[in-house]
PDB file of N, CA and C in Angstrom:
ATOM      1  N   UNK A   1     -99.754 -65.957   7.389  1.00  0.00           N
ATOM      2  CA  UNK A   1     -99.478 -67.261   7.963  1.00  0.00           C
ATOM      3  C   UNK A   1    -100.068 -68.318   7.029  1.00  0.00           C
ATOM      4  N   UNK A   2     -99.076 -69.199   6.992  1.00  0.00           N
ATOM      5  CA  UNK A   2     -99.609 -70.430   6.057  1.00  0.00           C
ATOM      6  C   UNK A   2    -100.227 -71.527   6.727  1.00  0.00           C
ATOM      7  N   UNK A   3    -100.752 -72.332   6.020  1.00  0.00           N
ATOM      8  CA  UNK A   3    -101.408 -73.780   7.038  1.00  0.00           C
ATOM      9  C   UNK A   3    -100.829 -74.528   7.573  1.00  0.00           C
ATOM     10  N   UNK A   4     -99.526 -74.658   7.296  1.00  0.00           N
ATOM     11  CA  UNK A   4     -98.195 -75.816   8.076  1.00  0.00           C
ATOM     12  C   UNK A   4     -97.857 -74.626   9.223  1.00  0.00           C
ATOM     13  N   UNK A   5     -97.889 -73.497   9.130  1.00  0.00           N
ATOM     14  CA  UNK A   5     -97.397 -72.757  10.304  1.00  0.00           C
ATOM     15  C   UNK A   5     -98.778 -72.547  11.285  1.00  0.00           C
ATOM     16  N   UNK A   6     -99.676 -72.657  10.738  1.00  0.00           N
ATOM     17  CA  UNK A   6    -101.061 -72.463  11.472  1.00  0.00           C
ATOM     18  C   UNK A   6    -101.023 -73.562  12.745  1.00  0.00           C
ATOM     19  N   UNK A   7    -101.096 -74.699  12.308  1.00  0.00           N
ATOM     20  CA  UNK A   7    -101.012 -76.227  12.699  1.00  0.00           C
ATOM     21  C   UNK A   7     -99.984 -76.199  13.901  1.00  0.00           C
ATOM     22  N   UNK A   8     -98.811 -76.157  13.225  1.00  0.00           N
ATOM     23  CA  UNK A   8     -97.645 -75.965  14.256  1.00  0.00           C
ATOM     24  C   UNK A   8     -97.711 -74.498  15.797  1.00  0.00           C
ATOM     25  N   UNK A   9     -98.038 -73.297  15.300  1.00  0.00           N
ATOM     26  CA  UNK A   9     -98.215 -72.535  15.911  1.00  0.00           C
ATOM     27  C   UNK A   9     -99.675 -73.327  17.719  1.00  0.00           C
ATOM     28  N   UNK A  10    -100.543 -73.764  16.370  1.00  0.00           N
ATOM     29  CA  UNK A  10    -101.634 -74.041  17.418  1.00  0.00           C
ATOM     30  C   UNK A  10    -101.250 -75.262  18.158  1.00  0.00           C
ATOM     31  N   UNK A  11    -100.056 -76.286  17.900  1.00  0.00           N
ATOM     32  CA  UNK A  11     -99.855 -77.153  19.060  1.00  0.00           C
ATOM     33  C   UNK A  11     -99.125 -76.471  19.866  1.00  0.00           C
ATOM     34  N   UNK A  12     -98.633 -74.816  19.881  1.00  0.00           N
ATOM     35  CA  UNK A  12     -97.875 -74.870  20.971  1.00  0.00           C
ATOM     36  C   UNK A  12     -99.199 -73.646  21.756  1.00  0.00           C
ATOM     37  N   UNK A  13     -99.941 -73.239  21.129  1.00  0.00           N
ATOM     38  CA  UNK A  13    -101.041 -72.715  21.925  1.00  0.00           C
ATOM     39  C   UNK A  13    -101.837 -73.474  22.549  1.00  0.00           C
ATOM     40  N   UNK A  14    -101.959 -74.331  22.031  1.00  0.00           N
ATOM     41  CA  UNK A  14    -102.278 -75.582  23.002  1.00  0.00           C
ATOM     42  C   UNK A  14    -101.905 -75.558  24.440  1.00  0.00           C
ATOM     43  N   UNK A  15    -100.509 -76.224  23.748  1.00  0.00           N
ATOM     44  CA  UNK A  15     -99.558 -76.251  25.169  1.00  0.00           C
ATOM     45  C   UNK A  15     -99.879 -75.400  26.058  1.00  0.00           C
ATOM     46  N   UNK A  16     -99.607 -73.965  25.561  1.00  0.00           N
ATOM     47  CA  UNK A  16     -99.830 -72.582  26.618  1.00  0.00           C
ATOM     48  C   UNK A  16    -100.932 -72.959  27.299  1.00  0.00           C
ATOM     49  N   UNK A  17    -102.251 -73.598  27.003  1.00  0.00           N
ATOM     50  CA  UNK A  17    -103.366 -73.033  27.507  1.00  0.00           C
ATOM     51  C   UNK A  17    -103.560 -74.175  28.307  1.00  0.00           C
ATOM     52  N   UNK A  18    -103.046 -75.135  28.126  1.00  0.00           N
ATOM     53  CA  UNK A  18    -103.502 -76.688  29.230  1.00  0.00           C
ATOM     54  C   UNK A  18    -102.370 -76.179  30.559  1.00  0.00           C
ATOM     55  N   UNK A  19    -101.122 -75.250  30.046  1.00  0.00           N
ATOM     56  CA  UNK A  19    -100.434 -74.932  31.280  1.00  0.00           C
ATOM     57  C   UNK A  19    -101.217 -73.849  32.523  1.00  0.00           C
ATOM     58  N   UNK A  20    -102.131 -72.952  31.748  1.00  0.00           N
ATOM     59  CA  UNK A  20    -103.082 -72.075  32.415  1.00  0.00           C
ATOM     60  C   UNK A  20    -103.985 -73.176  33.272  1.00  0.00           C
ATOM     61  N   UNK A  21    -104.082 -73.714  32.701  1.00  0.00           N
ATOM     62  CA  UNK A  21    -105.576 -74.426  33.148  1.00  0.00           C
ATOM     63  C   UNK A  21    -105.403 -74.564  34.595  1.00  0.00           C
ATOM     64  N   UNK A  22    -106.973 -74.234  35.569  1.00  0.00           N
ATOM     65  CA  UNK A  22    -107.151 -74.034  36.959  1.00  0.00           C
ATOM     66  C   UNK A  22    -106.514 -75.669  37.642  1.00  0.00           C
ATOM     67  N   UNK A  23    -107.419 -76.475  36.960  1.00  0.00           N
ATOM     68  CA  UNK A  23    -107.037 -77.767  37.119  1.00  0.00           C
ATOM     69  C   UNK A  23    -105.523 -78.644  37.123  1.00  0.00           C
ATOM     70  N   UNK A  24    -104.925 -78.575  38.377  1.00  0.00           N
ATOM     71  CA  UNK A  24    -103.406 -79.639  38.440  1.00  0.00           C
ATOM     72  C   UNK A  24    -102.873 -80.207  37.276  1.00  0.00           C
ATOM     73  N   UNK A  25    -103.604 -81.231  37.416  1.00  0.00           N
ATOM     74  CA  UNK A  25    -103.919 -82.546  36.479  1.00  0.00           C
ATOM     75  C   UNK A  25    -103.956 -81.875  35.362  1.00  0.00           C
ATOM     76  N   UNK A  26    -104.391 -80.823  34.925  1.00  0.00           N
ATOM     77  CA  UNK A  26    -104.876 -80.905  33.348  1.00  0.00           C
ATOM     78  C   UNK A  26    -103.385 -79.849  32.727  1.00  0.00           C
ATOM     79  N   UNK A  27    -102.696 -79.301  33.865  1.00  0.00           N
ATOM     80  CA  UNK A  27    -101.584 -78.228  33.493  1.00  0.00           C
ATOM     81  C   UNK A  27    -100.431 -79.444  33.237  1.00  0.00           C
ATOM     82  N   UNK A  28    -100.214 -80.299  33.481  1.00  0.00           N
ATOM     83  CA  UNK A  28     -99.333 -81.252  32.726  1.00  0.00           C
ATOM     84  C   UNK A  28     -99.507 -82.039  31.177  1.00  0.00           C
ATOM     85  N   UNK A  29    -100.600 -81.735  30.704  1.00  0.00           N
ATOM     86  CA  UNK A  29    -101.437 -81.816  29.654  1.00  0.00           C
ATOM     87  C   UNK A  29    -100.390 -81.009  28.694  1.00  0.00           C
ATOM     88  N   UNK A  30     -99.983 -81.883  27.363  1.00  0.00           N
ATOM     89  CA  UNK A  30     -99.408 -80.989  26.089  1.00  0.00           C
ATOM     90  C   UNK A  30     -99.517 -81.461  25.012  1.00  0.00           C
ATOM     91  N   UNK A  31     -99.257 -80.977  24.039  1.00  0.00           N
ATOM     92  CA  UNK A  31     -99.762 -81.035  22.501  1.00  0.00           C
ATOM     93  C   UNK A  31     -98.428 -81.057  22.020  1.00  0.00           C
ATOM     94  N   UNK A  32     -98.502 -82.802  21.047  1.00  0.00           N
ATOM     95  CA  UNK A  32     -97.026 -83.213  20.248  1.00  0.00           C
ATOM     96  C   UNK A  32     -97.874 -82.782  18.715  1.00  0.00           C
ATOM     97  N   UNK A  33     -98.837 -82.275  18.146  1.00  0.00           N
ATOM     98  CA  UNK A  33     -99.554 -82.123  17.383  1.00  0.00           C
ATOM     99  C   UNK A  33    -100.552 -82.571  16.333  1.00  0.00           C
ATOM    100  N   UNK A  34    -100.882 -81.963  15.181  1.00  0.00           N
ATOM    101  CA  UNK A  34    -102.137 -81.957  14.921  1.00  0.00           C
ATOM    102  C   UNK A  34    -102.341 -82.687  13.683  1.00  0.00           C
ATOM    103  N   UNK A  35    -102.945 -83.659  13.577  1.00  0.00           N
ATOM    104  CA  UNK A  35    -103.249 -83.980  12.122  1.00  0.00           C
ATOM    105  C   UNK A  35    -104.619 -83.475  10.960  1.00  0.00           C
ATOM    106  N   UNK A  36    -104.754 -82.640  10.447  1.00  0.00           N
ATOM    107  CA  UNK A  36    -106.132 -82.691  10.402  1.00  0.00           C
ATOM    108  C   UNK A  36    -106.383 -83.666   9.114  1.00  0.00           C
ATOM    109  N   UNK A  37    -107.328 -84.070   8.545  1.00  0.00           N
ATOM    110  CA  UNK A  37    -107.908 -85.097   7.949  1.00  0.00           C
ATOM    111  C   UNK A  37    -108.763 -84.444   7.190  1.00  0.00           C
ATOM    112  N   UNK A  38    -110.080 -83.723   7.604  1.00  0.00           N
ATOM    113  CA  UNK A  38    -111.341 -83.674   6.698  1.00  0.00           C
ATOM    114  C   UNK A  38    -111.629 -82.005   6.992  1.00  0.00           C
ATOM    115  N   UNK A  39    -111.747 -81.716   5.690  1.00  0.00           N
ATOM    116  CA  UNK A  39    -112.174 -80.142   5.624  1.00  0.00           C
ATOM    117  C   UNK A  39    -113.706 -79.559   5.204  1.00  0.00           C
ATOM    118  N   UNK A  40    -114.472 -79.884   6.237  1.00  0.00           N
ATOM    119  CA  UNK A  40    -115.974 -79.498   5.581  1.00  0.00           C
ATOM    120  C   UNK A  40    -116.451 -78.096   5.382  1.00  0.00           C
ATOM    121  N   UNK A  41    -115.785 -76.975   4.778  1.00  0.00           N
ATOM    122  CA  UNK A  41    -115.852 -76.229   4.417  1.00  0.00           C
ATOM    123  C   UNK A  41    -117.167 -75.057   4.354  1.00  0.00           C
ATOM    124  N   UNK A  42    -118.056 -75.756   3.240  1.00  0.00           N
ATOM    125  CA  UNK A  42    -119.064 -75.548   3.001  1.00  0.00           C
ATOM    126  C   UNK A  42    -120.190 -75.794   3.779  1.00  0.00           C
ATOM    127  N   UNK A  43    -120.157 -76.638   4.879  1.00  0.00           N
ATOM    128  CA  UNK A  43    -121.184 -77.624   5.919  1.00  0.00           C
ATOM    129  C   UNK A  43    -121.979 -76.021   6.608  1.00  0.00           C
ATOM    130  N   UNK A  44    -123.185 -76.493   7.047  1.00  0.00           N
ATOM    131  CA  UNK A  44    -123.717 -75.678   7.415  1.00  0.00           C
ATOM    132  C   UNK A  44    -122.531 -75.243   9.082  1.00  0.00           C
ATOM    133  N   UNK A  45    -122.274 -76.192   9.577  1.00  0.00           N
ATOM    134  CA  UNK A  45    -121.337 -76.067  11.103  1.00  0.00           C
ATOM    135  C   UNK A  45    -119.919 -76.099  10.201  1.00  0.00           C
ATOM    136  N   UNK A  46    -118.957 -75.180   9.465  1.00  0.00           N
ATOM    137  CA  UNK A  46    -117.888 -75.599   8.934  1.00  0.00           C
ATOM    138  C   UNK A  46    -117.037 -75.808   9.953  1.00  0.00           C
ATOM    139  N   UNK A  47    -116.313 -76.339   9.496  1.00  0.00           N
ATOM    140  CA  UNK A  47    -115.094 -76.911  10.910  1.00  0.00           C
ATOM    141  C   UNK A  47    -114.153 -78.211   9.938  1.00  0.00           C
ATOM    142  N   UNK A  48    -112.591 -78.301  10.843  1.00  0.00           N
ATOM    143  CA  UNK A  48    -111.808 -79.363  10.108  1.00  0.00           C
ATOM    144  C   UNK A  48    -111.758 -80.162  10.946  1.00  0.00           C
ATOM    145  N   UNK A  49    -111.559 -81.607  10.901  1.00  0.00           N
ATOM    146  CA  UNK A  49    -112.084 -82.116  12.083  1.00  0.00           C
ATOM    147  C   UNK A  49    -110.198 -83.342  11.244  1.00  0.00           C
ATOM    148  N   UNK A  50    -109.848 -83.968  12.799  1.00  0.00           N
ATOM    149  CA  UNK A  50    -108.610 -84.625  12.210  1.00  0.00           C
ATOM    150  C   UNK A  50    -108.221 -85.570  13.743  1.00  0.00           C
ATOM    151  N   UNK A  51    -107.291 -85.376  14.209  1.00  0.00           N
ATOM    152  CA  UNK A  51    -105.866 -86.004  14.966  1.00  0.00           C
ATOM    153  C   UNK A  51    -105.339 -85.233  15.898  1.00  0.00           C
ATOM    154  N   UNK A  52    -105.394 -85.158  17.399  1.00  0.00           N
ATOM    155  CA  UNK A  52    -104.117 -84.640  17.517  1.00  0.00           C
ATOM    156  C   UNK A  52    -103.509 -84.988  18.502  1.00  0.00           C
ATOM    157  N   UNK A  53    -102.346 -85.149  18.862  1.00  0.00           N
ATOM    158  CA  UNK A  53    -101.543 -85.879  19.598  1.00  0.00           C
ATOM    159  C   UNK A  53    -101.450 -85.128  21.214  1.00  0.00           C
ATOM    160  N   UNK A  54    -101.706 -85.727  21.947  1.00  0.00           N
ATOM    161  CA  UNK A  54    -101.780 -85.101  23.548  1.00  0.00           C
ATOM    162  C   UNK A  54    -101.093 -85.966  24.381  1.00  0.00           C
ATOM    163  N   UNK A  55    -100.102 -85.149  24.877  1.00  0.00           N
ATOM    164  CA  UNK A  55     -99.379 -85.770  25.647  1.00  0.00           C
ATOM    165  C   UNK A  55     -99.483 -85.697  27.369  1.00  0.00           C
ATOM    166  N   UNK A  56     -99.206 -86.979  28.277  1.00  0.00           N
ATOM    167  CA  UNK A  56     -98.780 -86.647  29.670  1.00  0.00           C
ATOM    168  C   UNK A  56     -97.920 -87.654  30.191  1.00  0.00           C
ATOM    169  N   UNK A  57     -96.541 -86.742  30.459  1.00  0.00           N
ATOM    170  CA  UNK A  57     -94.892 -86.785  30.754  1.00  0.00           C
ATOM    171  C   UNK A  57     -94.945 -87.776  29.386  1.00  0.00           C
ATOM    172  N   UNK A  58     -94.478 -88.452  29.401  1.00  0.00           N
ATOM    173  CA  UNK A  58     -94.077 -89.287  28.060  1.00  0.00           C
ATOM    174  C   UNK A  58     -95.246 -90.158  27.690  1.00  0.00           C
ATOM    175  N   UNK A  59     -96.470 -90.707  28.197  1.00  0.00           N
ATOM    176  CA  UNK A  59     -97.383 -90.746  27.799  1.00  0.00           C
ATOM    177  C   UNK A  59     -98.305 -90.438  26.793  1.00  0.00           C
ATOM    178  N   UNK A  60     -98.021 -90.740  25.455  1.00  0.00           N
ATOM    179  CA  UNK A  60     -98.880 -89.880  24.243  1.00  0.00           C
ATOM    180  C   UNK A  60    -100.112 -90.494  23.843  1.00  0.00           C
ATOM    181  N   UNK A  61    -101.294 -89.818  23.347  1.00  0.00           N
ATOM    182  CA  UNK A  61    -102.803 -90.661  23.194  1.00  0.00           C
ATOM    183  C   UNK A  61    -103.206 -89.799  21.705  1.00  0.00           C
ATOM    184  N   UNK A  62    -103.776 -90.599  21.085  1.00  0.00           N
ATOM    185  CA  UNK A  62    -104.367 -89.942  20.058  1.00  0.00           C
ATOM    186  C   UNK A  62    -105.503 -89.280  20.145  1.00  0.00           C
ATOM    187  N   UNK A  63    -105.591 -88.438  20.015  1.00  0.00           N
ATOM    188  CA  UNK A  63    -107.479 -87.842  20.360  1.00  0.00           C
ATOM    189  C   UNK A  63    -107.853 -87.095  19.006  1.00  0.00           C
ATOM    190  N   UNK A  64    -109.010 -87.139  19.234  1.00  0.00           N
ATOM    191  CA  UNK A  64    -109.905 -86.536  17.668  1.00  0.00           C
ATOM    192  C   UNK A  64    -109.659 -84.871  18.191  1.00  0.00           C
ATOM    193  N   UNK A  65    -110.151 -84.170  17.130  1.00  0.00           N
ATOM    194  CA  UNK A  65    -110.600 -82.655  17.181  1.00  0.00           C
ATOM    195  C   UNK A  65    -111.116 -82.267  16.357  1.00  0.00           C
ATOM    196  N   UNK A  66    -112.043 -81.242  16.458  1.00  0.00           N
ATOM    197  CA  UNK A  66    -112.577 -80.171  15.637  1.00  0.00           C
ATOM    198  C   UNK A  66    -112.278 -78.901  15.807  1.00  0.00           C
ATOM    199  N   UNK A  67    -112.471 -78.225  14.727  1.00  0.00           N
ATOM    200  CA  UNK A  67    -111.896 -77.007  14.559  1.00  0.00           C
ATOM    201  C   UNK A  67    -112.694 -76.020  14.079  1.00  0.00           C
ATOM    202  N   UNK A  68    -113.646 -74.838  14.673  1.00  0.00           N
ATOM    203  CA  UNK A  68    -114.750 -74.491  14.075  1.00  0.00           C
ATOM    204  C   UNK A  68    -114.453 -73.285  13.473  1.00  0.00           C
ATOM    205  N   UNK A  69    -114.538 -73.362  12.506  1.00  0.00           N
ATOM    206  CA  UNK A  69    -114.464 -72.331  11.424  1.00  0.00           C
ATOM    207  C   UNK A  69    -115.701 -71.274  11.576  1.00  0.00           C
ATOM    208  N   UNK A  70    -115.232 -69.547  11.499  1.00  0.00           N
ATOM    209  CA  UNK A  70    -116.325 -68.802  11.090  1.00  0.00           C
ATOM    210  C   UNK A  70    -117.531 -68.893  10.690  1.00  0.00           C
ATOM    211  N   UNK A  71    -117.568 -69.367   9.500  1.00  0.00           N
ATOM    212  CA  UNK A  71    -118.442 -69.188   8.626  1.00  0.00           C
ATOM    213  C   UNK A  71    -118.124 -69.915   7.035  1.00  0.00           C
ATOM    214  N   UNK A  72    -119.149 -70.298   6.170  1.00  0.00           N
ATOM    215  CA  UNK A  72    -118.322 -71.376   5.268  1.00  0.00           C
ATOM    216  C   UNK A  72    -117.224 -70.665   4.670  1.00  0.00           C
ATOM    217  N   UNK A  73    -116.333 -71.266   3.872  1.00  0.00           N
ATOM    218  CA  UNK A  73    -115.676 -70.958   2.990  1.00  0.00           C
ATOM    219  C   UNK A  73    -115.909 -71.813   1.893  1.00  0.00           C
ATOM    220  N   UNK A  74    -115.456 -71.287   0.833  1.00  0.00           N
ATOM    221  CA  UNK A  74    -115.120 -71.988  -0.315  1.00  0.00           C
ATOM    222  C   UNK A  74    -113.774 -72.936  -0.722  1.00  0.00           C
ATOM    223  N   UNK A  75    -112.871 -72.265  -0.094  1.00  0.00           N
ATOM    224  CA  UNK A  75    -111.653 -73.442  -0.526  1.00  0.00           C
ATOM    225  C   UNK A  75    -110.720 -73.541   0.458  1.00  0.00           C
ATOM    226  N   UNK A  76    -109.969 -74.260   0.846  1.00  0.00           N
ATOM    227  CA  UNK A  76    -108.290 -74.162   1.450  1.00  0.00           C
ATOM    228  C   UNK A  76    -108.211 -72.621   1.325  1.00  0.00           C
ATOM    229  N   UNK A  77    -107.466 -72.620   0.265  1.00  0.00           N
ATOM    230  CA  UNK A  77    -106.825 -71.221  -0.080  1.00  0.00           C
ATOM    231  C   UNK A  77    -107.421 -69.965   0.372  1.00  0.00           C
ATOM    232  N   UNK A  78    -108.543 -70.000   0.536  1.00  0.00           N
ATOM    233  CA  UNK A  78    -109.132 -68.903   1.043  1.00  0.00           C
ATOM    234  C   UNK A  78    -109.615 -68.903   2.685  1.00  0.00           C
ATOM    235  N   UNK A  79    -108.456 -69.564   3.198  1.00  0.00           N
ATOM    236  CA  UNK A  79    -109.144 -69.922   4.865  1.00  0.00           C
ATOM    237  C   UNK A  79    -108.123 -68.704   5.095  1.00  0.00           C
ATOM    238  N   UNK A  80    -108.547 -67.773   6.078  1.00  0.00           N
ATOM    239  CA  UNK A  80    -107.516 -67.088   6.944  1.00  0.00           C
ATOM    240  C   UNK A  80    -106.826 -67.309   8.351  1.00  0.00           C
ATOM    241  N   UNK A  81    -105.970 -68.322   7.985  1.00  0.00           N
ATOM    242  CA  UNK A  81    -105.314 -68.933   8.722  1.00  0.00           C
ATOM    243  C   UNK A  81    -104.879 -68.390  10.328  1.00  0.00           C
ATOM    244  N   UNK A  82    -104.586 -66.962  10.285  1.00  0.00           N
ATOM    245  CA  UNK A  82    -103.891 -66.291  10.906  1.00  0.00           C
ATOM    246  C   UNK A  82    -105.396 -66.079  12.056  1.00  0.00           C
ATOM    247  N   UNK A  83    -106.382 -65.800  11.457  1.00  0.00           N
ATOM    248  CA  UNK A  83    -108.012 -65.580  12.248  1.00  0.00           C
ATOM    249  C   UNK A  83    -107.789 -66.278  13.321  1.00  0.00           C
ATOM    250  N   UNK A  84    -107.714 -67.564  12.700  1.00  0.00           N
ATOM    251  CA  UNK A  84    -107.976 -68.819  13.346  1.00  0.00           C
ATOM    252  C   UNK A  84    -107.257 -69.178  14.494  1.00  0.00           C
ATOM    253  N   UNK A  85    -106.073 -68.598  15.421  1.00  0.00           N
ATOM    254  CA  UNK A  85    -105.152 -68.695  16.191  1.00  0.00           C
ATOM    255  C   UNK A  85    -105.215 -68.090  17.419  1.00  0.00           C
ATOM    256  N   UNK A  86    -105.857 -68.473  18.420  1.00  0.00           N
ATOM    257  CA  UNK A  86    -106.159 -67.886  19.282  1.00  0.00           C
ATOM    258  C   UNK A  86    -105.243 -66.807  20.267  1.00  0.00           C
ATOM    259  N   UNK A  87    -104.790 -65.875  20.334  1.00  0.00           N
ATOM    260  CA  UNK A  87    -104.134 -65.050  20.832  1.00  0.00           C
ATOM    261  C   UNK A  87    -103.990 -65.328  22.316  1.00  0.00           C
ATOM    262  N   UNK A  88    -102.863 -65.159  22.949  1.00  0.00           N
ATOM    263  CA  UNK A  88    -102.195 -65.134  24.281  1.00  0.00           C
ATOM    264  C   UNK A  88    -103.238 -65.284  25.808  1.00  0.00           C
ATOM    265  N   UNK A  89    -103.912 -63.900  25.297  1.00  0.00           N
ATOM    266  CA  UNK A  89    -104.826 -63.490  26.554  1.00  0.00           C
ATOM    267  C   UNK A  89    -106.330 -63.604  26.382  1.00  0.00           C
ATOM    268  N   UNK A  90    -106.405 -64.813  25.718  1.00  0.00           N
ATOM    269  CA  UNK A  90    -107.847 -64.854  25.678  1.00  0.00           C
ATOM    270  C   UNK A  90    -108.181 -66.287  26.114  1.00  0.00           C
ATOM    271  N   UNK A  91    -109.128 -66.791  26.688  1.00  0.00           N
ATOM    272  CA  UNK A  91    -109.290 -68.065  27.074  1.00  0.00           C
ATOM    273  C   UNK A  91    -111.174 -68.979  26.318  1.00  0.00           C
ATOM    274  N   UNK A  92    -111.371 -69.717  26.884  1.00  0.00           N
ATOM    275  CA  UNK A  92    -112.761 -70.145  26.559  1.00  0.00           C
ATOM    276  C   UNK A  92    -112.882 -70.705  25.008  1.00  0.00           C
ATOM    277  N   UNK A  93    -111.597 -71.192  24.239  1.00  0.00           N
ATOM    278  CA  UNK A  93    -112.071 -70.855  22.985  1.00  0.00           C
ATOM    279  C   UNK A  93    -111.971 -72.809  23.084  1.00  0.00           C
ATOM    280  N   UNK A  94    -111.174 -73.566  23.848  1.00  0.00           N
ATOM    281  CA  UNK A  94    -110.993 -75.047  23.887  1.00  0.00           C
ATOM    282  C   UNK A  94    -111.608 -75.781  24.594  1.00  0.00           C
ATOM    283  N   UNK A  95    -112.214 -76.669  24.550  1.00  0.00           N
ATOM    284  CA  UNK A  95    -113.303 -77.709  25.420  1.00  0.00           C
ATOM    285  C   UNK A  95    -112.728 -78.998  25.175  1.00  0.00           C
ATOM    286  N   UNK A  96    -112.547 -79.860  26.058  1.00  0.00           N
ATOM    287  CA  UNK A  96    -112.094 -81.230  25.863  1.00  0.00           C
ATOM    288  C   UNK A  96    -112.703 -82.042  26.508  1.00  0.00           C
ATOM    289  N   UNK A  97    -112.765 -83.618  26.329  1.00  0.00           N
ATOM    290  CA  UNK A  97    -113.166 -84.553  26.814  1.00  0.00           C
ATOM    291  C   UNK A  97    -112.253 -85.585  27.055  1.00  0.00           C
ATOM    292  N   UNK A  98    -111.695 -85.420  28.094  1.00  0.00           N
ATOM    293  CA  UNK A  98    -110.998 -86.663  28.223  1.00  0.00           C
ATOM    294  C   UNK A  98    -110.954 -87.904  28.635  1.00  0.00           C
ATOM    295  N   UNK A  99    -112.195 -88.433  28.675  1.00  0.00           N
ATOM    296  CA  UNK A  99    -112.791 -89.401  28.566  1.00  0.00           C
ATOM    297  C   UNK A  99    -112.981 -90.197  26.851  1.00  0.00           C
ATOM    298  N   UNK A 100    -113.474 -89.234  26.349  1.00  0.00           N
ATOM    299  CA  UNK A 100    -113.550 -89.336  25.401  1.00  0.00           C
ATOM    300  C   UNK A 100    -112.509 -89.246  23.971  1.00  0.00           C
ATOM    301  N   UNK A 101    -111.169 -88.703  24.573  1.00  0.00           N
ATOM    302  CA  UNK A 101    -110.035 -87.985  23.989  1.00  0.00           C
ATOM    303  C   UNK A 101    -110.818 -87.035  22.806  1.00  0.00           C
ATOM    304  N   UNK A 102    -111.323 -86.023  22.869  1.00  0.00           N
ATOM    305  CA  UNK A 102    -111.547 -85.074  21.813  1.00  0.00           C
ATOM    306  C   UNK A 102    -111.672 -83.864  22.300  1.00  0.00           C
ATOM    307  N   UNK A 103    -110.805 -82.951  21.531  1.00  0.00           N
ATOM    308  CA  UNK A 103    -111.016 -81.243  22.194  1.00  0.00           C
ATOM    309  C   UNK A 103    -111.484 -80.993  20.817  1.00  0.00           C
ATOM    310  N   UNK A 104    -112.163 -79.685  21.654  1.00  0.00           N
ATOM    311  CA  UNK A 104    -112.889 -78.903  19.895  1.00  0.00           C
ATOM    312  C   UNK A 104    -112.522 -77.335  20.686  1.00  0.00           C
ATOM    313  N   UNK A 105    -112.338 -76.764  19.355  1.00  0.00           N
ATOM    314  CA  UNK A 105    -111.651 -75.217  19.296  1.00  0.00           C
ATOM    315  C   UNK A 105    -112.158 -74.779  18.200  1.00  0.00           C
ATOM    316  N   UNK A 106    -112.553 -73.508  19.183  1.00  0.00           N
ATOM    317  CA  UNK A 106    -113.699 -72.434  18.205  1.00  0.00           C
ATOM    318  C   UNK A 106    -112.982 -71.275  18.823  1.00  0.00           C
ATOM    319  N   UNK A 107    -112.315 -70.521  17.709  1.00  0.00           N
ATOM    320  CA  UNK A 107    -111.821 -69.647  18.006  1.00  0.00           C
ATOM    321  C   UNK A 107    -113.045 -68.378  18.100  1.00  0.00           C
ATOM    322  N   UNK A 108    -113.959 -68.278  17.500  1.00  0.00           N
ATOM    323  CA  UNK A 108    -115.026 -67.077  17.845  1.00  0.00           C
ATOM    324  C   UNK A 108    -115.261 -67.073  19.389  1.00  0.00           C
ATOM    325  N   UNK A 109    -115.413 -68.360  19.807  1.00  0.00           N
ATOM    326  CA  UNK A 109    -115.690 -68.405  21.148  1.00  0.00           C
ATOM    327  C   UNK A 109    -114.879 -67.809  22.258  1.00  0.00           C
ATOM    328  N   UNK A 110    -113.801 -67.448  22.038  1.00  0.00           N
ATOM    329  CA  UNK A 110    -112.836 -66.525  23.322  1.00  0.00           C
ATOM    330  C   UNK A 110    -113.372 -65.335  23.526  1.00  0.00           C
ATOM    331  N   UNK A 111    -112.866 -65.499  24.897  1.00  0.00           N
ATOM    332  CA  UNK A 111    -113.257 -63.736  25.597  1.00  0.00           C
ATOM    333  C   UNK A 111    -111.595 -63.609  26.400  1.00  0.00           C
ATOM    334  N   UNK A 112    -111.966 -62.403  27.073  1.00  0.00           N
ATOM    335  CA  UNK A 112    -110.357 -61.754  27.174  1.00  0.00           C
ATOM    336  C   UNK A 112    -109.901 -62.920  28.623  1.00  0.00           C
ATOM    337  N   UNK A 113    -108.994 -63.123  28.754  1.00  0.00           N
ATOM    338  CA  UNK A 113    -108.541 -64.118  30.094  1.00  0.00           C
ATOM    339  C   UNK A 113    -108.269 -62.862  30.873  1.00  0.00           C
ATOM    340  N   UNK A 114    -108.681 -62.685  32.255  1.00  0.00           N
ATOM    341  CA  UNK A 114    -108.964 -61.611  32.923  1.00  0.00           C
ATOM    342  C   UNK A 114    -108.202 -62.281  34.408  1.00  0.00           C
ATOM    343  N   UNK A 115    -107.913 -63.749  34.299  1.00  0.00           N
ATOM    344  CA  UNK A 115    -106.771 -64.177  35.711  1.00  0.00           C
ATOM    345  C   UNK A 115    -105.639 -63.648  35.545  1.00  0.00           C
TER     346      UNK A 115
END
């Protein structure tokens, strides 16, 4: 998986997972997608931090995000994109503020979704 398919893939995992969500209100919640901006790679907390577009019914808002990476890397090219994508049946990996408009996603952080 490449990084334009990474990006794209994860606004529609997005989607999937605001439709799970226990909360009414928050299952109308969707992702028009992602911009990212800044790649701190090397940072002791690595993570890409950017843009991403959240939608409710035609309502769209810009909100920040972070994106927490493993462990550092050294370049783009060597990110494993595919890692990074949170799989179907797992939940816990997205936290948001919507107050604040910012979700952060750490994919280490999932455990199996067991509803």
């Amino acid at each position: 998986m490449n990084e334009a398919d990474f990006w794209l893939r994860l606004e529609f995992r997005l989607c999937s997972e605001f439709a799970g969500m226990a909360d009414r209100h928050l299952r109308y919640l969707w992702c028009d997608g992602f911009g990212p901006e800044r790649y701190h790679l090397g940072d002791f907390e690595p993570r890409i931090t950017g843009h991403v577009w959240i939608c409710n019914g035609d309502k769209q808002d810009k909100w920040e995000f972070t994106l927490f990476l493993p462990h550092p890397i050294g370049s783009r090219d060597e990110i494993d994109w595919a890692s990074l994508l949170p799989p179907g049946n797992v939940t816990r990996w997205l936290a948001f503020d919507s107050r604040g408009k910012r979700i952060q996603i750490e994919p280490a952080a999932a455990v199996p979704d067991l509803a």
